[in-house]
Protein backbone atom coordinates (compact mmCIF):
# COMPACT_ATOMS: atom_id res chain seq x y z
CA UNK A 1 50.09 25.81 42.59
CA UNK A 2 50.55 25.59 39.01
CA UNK A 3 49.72 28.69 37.27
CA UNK A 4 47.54 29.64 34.22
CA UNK A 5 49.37 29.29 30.61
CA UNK A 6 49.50 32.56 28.91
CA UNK A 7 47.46 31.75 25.75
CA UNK A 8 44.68 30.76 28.90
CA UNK A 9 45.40 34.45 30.73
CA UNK A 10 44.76 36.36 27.64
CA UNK A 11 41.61 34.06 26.78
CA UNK A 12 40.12 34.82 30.29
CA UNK A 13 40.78 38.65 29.51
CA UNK A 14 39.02 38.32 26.26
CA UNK A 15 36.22 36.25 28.00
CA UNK A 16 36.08 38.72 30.08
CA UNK A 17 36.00 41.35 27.18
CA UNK A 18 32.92 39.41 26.10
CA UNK A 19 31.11 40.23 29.04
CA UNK A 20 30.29 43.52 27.73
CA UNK A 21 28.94 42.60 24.50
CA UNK A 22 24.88 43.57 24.18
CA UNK A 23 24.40 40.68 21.51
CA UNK A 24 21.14 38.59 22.43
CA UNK A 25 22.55 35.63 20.64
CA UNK A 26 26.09 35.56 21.64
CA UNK A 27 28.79 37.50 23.31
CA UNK A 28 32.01 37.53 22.04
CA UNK A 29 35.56 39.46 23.30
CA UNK A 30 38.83 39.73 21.48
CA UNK A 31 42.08 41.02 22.66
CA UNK A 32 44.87 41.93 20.33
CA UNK A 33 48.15 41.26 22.15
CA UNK A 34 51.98 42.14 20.82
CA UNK A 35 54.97 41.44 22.38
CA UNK A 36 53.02 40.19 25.29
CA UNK A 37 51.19 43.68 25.97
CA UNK A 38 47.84 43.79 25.33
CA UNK A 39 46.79 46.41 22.58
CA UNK A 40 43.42 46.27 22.32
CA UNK A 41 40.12 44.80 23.39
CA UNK A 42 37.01 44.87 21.38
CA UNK A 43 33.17 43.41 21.87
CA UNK A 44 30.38 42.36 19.63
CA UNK A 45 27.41 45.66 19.89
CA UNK A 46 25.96 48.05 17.91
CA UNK A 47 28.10 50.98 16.96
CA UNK A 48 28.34 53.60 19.20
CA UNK A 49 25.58 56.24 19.86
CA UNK A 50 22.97 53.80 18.41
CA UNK A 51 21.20 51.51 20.68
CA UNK A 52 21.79 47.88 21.43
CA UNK A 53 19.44 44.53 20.79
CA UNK A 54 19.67 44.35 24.72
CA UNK A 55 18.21 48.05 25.12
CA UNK A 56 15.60 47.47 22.77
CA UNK A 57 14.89 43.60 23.85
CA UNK A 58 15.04 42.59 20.04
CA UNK A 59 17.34 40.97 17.55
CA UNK A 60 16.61 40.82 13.91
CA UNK A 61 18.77 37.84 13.13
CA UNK A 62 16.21 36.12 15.69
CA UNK A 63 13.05 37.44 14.55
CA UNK A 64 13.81 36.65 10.84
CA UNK A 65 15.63 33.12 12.19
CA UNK A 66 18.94 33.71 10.39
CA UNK A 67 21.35 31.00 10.28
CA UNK A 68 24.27 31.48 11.73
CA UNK A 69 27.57 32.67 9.00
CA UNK A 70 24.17 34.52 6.50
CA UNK A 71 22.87 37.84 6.38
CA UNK A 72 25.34 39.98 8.78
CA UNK A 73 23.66 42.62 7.11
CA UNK A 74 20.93 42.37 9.01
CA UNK A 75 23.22 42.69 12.79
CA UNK A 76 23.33 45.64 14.34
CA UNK A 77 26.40 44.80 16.25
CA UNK A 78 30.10 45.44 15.20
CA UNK A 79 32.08 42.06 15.42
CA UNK A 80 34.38 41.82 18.73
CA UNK A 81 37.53 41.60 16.21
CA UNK A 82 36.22 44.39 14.18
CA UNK A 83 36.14 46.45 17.37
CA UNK A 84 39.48 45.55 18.76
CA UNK A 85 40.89 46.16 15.33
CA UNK A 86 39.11 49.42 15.12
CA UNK A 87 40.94 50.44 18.62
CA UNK A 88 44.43 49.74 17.42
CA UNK A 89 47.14 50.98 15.81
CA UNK A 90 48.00 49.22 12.62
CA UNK A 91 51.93 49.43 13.39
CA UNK A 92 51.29 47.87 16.55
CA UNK A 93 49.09 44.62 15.23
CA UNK A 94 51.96 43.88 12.64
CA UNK A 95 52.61 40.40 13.85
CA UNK A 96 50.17 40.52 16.67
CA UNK A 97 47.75 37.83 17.99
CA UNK A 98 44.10 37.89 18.14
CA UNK A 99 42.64 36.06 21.43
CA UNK A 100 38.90 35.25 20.78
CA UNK A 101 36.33 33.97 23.21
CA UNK A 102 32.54 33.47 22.75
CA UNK A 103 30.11 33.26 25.44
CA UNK A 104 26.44 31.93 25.73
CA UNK A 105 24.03 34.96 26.90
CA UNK A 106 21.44 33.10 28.50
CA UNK A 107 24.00 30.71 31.04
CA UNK A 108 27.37 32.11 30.38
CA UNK A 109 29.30 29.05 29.11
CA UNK A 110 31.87 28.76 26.58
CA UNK A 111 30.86 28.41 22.98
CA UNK A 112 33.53 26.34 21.79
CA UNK A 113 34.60 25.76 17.98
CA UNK A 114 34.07 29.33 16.54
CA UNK A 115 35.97 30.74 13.84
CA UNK A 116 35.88 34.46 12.56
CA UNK A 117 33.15 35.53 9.58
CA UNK A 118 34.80 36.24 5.95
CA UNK A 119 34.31 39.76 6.88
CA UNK A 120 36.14 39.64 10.01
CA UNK A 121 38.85 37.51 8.48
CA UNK A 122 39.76 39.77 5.80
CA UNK A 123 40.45 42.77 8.38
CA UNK A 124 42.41 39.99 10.80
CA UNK A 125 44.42 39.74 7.39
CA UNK A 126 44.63 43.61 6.24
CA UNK A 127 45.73 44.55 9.82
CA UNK A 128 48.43 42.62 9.85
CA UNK A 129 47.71 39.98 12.87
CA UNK A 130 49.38 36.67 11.93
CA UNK A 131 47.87 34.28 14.54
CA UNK A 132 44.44 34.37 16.16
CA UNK A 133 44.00 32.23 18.89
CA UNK A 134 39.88 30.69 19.77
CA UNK A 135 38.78 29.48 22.83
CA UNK A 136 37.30 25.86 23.30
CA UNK A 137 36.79 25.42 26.57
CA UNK A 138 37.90 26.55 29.61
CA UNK A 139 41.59 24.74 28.70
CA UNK A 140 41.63 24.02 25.59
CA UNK A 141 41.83 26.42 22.40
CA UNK A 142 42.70 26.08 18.76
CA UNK A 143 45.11 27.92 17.07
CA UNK A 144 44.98 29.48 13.18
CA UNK A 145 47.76 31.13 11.50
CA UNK A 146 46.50 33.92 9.32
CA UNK A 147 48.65 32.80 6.82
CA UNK A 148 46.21 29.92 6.47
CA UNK A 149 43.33 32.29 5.60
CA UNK A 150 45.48 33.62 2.87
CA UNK A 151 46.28 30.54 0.93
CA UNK A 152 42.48 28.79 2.22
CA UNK A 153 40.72 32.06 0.26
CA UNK A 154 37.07 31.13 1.76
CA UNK A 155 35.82 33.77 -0.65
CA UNK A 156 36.26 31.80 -3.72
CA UNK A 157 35.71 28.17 -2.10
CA UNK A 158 32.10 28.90 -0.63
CA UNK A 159 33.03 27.87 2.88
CA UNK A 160 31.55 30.90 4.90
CA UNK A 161 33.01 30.37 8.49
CA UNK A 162 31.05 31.39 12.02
């Protein structure tokens, strides 16, 4: 029996994660993991005390058919990373990873070849995480190095991510 690699362990944790996100459109889960402990776990929904698109049966992205990557504004959610980042102590994500995994509401499959939003990238960067890992498929997964997001400064180039 050959056993699950570790990036594919925390992934399935995330995916789990995701599984509690009350997004309509999709479900994401991120874990933030140092020194192989996991620090914190965070979902995509509205913030708390306010109620979710799946208690009231209604997203505004959908109604007003926003594109994907425009108008976040317009969300009530909290992004999965913004959550998980929200949850943990900045001391422990110094040189932490980010494990990502998105999730199609309606049948449950992977959404593969997702990437965080500007606004999420820029917190990935202030809190110190230096590689986020995102889930492909059930196997596969691509990896970014923060770093990259640094010297690639999306906010200047135009390229908007998601």
């Amino acid at each position: 029996m050959q056993r699950v690699s570790k990036h594919n362990y925390y992934l399935d944790i995330a995916q789990t994660v995701a599984e509690r996100s009350t997004c309509m459109r999709k479900k994401y889960g991120a874990i933030i993991v140092k020194d192989d402990v996991i620090i914190a776990t965070g979902y995509n929904g509205a913030p708390r005390g306010r109620q979710n698109c799946t208690d009231l049966n209604f997203c505004m992205r959908e109604k007003l058919q926003i594109p994907r990557g425009e108008r976040y504004e317009m969300c009530r959610s909290v992004h999965a990373e913004a959550n998980a980042i929200i949850a943990a102590p900045r001391d422990q994500m110094l040189g932490a990873t980010l494990y990502q995994t998105c999730v199609d509401p309606a049948d449950g499959s992977i959404i593969g070849n997702i990437c965080s939003c500007m606004m999420c990238k820029r917190m990935v960067i202030n809190a110190g995480i230096t590689t986020v890992i995102f889930r492909d498929t059930k196997d596969d997964f691509h990896i970014v190095n923060v770093q990259d997001w640094i010297d690639d400064d999306d906010s200047l180039s135009g390229k908007f991510g998601y």
